[in-house]
Protein backbone atom coordinates (compact mmCIF):
# COMPACT_ATOMS: atom_id res chain seq x y z
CA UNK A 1 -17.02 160.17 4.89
CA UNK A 2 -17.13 162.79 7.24
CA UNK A 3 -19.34 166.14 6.10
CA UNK A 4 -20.10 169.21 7.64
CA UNK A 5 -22.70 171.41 7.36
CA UNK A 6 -21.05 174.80 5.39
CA UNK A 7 -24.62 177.06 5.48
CA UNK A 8 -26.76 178.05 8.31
CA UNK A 9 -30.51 177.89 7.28
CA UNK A 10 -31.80 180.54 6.34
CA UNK A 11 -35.45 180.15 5.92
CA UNK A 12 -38.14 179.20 8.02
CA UNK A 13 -41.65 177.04 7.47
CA UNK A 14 -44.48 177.55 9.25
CA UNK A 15 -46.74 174.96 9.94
CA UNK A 16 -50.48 175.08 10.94
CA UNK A 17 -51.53 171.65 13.03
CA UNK A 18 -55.39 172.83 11.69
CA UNK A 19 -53.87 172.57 8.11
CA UNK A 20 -52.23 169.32 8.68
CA UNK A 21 -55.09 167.54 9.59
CA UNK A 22 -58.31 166.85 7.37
CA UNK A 23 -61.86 168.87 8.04
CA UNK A 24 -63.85 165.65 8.21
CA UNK A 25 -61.26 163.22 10.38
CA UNK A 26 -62.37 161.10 13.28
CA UNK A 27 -60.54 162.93 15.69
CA UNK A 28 -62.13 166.46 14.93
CA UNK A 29 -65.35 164.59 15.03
CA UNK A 30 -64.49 163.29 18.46
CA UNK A 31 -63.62 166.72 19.55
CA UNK A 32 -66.54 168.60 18.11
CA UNK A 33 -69.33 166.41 19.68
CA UNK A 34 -67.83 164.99 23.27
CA UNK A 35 -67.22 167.28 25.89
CA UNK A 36 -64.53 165.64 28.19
CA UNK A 37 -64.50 168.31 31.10
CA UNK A 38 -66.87 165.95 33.09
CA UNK A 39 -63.39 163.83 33.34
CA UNK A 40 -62.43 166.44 35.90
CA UNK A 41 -65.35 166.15 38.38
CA UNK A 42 -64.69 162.47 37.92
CA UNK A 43 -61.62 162.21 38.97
CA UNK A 44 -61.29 165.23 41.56
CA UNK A 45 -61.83 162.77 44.93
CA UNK A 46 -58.33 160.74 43.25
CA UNK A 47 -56.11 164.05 43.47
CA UNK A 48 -54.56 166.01 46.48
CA UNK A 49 -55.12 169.75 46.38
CA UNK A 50 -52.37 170.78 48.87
CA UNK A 51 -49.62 168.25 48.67
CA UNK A 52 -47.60 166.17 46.23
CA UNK A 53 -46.59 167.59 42.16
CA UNK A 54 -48.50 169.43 39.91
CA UNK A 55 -50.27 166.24 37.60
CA UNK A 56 -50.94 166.10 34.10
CA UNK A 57 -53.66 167.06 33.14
CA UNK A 58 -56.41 164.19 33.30
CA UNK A 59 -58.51 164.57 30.18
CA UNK A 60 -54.88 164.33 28.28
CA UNK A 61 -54.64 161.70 30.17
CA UNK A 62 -58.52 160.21 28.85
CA UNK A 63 -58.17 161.48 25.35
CA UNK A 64 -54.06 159.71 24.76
CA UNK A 65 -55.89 156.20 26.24
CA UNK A 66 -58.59 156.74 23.80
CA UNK A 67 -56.11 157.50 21.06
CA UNK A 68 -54.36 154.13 21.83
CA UNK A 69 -57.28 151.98 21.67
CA UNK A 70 -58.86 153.87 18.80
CA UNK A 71 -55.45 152.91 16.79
CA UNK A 72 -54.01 149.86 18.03
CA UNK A 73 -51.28 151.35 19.84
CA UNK A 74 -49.82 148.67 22.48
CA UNK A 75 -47.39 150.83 24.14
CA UNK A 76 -47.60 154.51 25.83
């Protein structure tokens, strides 16, 4: 059966990522005591500073590797 929507929504929710997630979860634990910006002088030799795209950004990069082996995640 075919249905459309008759109303437009009319409210909104807004949603804090800080409330989402728990005061005393690994992640924010991770994040309080590690510093990754020495990722950067790591990897600076690997990236050209005048040619090619802009790159993502390589602590992203670090932190969504660490994320997969933290929690079993196979694929990116």
């Amino acid at each position: 059966m075919l249905t459309k929507a008759k109303d437009k929504q009319t409210s909104y929710e807004f949603v804090m990522l800080e409330e989402l997630v728990k005061e005393d979860h690994l992640l924010r634990k991770i994040d309080k005591y590690i510093d990754f910006s020495f990722i950067y002088d790591e990897v600076e030799e690997l990236y050209c500073h005048d040619n090619g795209r802009p790159s993502v950004d390589p602590v992203v990069l670090f932190k969504m590797t660490l994320l997969q082996y933290l929690y079993g995640i196979r694929s990116e």
